[in-house]
C-alpha atoms as a PDB file:
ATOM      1  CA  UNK A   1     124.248 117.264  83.764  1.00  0.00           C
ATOM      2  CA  UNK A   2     120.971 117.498  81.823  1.00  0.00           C
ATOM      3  CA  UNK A   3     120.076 114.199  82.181  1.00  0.00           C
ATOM      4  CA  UNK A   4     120.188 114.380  86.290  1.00  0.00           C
ATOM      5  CA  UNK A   5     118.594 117.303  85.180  1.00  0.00           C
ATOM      6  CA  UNK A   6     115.285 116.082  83.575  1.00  0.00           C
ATOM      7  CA  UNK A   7     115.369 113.058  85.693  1.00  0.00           C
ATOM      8  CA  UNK A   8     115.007 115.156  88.608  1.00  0.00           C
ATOM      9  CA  UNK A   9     112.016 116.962  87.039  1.00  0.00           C
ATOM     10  CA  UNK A  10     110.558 113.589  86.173  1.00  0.00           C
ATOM     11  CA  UNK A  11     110.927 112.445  89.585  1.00  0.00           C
ATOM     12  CA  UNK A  12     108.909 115.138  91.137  1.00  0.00           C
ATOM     13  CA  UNK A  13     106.354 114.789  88.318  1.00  0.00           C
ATOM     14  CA  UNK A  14     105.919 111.035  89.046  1.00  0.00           C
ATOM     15  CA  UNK A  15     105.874 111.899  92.923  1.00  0.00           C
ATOM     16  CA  UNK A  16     102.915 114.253  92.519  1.00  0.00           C
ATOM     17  CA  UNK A  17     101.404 111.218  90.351  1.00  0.00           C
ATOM     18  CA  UNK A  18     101.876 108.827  93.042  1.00  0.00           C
ATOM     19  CA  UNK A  19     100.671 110.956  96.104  1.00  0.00           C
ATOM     20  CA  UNK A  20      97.918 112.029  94.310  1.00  0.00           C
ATOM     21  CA  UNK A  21      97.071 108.051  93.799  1.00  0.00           C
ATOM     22  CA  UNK A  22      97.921 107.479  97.790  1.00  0.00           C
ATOM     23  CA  UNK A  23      95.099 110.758  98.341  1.00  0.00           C
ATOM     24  CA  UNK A  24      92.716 108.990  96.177  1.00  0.00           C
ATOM     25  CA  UNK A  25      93.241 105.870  98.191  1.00  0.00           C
ATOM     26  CA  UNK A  26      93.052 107.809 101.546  1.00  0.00           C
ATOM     27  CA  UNK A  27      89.813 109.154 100.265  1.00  0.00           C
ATOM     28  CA  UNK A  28      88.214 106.260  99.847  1.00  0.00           C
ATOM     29  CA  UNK A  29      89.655 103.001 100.343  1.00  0.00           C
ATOM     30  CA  UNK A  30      87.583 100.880  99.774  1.00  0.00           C
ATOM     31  CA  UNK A  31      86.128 101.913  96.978  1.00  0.00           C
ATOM     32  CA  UNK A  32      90.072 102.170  95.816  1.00  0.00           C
ATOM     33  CA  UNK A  33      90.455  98.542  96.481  1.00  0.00           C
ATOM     34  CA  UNK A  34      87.230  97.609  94.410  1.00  0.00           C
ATOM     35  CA  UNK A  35      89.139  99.869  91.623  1.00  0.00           C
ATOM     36  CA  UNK A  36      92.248  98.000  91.180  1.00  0.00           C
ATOM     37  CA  UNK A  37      90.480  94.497  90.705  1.00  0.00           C
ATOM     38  CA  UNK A  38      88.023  96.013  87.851  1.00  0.00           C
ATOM     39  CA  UNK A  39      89.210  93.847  85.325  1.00  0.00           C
ATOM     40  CA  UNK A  40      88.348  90.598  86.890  1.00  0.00           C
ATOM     41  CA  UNK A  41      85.305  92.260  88.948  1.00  0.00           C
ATOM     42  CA  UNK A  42      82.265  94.016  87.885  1.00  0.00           C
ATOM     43  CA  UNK A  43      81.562  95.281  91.452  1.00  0.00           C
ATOM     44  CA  UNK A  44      83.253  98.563  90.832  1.00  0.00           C
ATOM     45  CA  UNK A  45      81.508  99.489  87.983  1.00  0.00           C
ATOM     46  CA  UNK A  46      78.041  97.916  89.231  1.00  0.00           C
ATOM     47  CA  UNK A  47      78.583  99.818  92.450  1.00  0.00           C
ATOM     48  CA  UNK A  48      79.977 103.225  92.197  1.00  0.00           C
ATOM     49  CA  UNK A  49      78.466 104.063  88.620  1.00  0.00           C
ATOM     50  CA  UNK A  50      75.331 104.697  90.254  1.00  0.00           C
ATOM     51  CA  UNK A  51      76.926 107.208  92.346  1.00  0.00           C
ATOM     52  CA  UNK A  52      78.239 109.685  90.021  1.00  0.00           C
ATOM     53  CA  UNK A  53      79.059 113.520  90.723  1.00  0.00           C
ATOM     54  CA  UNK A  54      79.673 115.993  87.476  1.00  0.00           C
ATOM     55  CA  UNK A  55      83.539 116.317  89.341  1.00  0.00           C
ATOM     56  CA  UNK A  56      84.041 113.209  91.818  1.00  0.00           C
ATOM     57  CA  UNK A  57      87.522 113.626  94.095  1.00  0.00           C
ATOM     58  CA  UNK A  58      88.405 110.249  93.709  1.00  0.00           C
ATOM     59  CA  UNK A  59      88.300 110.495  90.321  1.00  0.00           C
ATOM     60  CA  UNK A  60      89.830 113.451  89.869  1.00  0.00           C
ATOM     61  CA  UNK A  61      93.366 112.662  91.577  1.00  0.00           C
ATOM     62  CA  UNK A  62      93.357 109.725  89.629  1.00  0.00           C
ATOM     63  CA  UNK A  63      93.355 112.175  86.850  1.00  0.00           C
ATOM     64  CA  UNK A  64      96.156 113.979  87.824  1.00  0.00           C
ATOM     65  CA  UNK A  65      98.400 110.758  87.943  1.00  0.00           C
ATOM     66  CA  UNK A  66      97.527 109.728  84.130  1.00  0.00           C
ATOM     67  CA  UNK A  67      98.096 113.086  82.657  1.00  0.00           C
ATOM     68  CA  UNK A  68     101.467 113.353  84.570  1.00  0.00           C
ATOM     69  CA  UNK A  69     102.273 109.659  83.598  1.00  0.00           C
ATOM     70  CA  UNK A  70     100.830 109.393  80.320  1.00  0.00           C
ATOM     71  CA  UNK A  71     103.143 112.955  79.247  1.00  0.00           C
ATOM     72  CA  UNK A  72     106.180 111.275  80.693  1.00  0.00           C
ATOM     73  CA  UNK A  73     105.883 107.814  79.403  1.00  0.00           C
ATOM     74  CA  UNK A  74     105.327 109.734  76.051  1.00  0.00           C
ATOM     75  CA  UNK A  75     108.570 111.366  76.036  1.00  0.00           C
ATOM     76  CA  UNK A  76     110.367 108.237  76.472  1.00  0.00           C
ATOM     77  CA  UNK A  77     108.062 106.138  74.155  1.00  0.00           C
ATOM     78  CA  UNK A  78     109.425 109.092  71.355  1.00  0.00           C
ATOM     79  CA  UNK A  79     112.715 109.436  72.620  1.00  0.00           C
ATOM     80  CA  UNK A  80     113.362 105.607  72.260  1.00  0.00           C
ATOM     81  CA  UNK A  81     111.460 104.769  69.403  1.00  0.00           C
ATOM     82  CA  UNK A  82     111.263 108.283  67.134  1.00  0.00           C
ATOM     83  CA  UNK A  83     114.120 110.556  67.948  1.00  0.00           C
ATOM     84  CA  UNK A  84     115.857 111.371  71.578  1.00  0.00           C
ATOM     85  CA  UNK A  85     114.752 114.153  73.270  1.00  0.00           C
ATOM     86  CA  UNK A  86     116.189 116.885  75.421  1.00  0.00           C
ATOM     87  CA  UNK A  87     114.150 117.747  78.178  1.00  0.00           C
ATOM     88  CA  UNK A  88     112.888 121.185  78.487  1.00  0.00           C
ATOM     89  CA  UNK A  89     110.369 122.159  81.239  1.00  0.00           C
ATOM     90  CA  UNK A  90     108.163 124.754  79.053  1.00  0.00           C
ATOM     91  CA  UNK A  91     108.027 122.275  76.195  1.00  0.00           C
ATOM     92  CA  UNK A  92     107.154 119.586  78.616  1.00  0.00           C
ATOM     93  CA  UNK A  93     104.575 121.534  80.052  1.00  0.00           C
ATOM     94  CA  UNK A  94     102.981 122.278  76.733  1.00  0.00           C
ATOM     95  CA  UNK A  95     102.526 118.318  76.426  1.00  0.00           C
ATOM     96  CA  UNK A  96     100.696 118.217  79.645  1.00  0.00           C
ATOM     97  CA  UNK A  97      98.802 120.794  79.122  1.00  0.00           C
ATOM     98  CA  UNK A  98      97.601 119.153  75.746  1.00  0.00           C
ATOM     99  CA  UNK A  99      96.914 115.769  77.293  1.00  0.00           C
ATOM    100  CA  UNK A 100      94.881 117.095  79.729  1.00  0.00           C
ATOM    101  CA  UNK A 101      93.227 119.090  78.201  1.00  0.00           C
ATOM    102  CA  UNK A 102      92.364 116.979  75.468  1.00  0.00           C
ATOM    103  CA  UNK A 103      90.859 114.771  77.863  1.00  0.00           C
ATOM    104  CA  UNK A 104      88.772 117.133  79.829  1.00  0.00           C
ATOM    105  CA  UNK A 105      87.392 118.581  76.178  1.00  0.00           C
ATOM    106  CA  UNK A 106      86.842 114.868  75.172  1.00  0.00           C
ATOM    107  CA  UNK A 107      84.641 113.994  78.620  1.00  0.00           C
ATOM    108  CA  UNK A 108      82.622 117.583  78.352  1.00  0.00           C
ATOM    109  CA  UNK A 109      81.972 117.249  74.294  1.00  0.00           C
ATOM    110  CA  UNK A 110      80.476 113.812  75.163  1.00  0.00           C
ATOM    111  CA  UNK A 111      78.409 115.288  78.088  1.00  0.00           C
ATOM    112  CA  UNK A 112      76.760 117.496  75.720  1.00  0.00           C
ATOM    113  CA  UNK A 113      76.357 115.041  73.580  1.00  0.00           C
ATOM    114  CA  UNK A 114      74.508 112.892  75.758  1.00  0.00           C
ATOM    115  CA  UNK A 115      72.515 116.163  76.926  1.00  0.00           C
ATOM    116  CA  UNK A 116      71.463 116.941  73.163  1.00  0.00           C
ATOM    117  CA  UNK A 117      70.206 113.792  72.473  1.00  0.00           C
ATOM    118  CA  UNK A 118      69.222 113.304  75.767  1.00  0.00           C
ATOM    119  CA  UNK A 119      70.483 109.928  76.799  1.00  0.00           C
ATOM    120  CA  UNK A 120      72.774 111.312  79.800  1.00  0.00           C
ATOM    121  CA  UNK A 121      72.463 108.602  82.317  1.00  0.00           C
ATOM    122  CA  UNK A 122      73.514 106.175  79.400  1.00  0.00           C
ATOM    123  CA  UNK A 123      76.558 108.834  78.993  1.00  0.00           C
ATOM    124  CA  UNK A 124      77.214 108.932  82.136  1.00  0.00           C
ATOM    125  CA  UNK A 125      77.922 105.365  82.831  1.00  0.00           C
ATOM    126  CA  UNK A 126      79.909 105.159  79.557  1.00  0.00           C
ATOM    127  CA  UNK A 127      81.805 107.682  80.781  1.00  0.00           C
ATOM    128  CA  UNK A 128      82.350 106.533  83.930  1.00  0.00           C
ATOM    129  CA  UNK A 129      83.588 102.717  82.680  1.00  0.00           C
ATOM    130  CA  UNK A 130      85.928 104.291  80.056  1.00  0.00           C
ATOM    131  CA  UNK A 131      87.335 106.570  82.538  1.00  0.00           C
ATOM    132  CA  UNK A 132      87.477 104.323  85.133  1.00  0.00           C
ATOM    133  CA  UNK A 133      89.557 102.081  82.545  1.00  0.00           C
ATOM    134  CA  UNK A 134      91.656 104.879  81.423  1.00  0.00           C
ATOM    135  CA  UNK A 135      92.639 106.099  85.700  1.00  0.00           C
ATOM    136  CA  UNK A 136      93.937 102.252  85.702  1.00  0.00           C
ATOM    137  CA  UNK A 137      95.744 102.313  82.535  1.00  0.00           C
ATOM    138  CA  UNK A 138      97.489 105.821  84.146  1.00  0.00           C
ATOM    139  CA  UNK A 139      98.946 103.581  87.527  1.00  0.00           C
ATOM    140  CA  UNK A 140     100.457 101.448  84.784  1.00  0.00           C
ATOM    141  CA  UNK A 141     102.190 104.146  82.822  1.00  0.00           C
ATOM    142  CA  UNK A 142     103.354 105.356  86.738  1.00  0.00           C
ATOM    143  CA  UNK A 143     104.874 101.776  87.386  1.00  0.00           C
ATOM    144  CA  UNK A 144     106.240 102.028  83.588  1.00  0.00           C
ATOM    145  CA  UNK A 145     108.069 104.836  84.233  1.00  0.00           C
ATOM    146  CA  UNK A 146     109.699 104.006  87.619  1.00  0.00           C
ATOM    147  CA  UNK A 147     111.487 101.632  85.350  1.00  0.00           C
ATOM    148  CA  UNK A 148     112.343 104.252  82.919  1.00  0.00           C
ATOM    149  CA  UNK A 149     113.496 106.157  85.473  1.00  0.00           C
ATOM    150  CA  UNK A 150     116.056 104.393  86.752  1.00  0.00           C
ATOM    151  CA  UNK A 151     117.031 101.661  84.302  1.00  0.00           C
ATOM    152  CA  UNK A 152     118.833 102.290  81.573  1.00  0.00           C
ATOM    153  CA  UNK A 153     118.290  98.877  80.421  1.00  0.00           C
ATOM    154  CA  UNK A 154     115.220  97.390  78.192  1.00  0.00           C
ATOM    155  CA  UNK A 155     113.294 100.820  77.695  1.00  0.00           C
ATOM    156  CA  UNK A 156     112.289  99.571  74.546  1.00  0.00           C
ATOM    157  CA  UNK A 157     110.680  96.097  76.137  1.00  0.00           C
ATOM    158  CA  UNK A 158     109.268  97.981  79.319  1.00  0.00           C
ATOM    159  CA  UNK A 159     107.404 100.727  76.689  1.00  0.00           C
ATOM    160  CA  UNK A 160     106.206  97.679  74.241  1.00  0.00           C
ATOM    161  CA  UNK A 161     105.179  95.813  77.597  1.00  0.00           C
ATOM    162  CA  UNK A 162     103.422  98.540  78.853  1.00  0.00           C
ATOM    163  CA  UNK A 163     101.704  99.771  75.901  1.00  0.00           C
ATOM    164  CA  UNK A 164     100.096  96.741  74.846  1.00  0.00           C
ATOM    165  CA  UNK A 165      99.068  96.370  78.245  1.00  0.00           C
ATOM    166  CA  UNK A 166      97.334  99.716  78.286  1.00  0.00           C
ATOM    167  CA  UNK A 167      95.878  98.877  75.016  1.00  0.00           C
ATOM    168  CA  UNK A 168      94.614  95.375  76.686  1.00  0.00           C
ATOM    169  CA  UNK A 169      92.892  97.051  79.785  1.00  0.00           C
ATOM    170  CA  UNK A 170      91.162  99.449  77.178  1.00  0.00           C
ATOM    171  CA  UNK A 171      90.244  96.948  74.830  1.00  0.00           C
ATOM    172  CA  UNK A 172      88.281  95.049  77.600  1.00  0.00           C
ATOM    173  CA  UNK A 173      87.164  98.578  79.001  1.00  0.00           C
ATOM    174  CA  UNK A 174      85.605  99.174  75.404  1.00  0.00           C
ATOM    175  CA  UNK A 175      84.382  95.573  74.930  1.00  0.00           C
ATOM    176  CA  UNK A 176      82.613  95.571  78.428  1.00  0.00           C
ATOM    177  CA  UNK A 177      81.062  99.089  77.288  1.00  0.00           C
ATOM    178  CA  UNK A 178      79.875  97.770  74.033  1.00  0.00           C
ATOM    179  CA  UNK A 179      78.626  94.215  75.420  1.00  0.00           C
ATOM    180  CA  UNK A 180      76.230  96.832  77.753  1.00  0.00           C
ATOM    181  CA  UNK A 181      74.556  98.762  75.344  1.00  0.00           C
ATOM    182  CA  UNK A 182      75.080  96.397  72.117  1.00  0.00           C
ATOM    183  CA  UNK A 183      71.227  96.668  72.155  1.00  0.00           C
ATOM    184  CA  UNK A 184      71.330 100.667  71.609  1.00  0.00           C
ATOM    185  CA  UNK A 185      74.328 100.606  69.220  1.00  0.00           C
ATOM    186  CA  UNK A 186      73.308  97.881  66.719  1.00  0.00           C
ATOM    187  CA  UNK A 187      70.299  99.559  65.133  1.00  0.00           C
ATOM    188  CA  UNK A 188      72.332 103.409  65.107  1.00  0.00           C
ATOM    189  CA  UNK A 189      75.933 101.456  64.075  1.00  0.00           C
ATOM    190  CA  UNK A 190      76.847 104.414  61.507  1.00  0.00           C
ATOM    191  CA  UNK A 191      76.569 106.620  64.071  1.00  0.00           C
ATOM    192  CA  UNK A 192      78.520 104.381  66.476  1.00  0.00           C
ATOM    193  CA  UNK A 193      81.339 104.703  63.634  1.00  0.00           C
ATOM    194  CA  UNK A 194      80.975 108.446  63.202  1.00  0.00           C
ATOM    195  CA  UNK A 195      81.412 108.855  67.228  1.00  0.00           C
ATOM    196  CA  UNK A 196      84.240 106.629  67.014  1.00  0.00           C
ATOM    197  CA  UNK A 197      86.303 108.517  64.083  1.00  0.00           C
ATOM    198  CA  UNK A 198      85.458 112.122  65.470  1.00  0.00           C
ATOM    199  CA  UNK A 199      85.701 111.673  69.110  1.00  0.00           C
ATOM    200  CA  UNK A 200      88.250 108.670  69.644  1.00  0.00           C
ATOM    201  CA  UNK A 201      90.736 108.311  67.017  1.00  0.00           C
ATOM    202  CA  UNK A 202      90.437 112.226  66.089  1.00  0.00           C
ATOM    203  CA  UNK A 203      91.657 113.212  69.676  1.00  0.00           C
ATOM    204  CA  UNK A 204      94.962 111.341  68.986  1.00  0.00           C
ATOM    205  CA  UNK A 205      95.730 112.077  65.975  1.00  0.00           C
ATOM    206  CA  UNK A 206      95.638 115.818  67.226  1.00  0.00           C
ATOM    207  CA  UNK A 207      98.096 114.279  69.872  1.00  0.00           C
ATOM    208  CA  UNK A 208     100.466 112.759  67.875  1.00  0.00           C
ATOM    209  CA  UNK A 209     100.707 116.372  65.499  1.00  0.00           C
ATOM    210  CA  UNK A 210     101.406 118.259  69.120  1.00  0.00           C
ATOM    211  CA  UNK A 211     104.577 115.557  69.601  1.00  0.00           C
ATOM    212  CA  UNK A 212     105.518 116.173  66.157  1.00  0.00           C
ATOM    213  CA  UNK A 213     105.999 119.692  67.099  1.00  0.00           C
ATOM    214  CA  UNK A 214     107.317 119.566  70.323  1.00  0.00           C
ATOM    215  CA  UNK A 215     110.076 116.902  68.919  1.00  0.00           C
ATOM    216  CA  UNK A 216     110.373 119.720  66.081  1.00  0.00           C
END
């Protein structure tokens, strides 16, 4: 009974994910259709970086998906790989919570950032490629966890699949970013390394304690 149980929750989770993809697509569709070819197209990036708003729609429902997606492909990525887990709404929650938060803190830390020192149009299309990167990484945790869903077969191949192909698409996301302003970042390269340790790896870390608890 608990597992129709948390399946059913998951469902409507991934549901919300999904329509809030088909809104984003509704919104603008062709600027959707640019998105999804990103990694073999610069147009996207070329195009609607120049564009930016402090909170863009399209964006933003795009948002909604990965922090649904990425806290449910989580639980199974633990559950298969760490420990299995019951599902529990409030604990659940918590993890969403976390993840988005953690990336809304993130994106407004390196605002300011950019505001201090005052580089913010360079922030702003960094920001905008990395999050652009990280919205297409969240449709594949979505298709990831259709799988999960409702196979009961492979979990462990689908996860190892999908993760390396997240950690592909942000790989190129971070080369493409550091191929643009390899110019700026050579000559200030310690810094490069401080921003990468306090504001990349730092955020996940924090992640992985919150999982540690909620498994706990």
């Amino acid at each position: 009974m608990r597992n129709y149980f948390t399946y059913d929750w998951f469902t409507i989770f991934t549901i919300i994910g999904l329509c809030s993809i088909v809104i984003a697509k509704y919104l603008n569709t062709l600027r959707f259709n640019d998105f999804i070819y990103v990694l073999g197209n610069s147009k996207y990036l070329n195009i609607y970086s120049k564009d930016q708003k402090f909170i863009d729609h399209f964006d933003s429902f795009l948002f909604i998906n990965l922090s649904l997606s990425l806290s449910i492909f989580i639980h199974f990525a633990y559950s298969t790989f760490v420990a299995p887990l019951d599902f529990e709404l409030i604990s659940f929650l918590k993890i969403l919570f976390t993840v988005s938060t953690l990336i809304v803190i993130k994106t407004l830390i390196e605002r300011l950032i950019g505001s201090l020192f005052e580089i913010d149009s360079l922030m702003d299309h960094y920001l905008f490629q990395k999050t652009t990167f990280k919205n297409l990484s969240g449709i594949v945790f979505l298709i990831t966890n259709l799988f999960l869903l409702y196979t009961k077969t492979y979990n462990d191949i689908a996860i190892t699949v999908a993760f390396s192909l997240v950690c592909l698409i942000n790989l190129i996301g971070f080369l493409n970013s550091y191929k643009t302003y390899q110019k700026l970042i050579n000559p200030n390269f310690f810094y490069f390394l401080l921003y990468l340790c306090a504001l990349e790896i730092g955020p996940y870390v924090l992640l992985y304690k919150v999982f540690r608890e909620y498994n706990g």
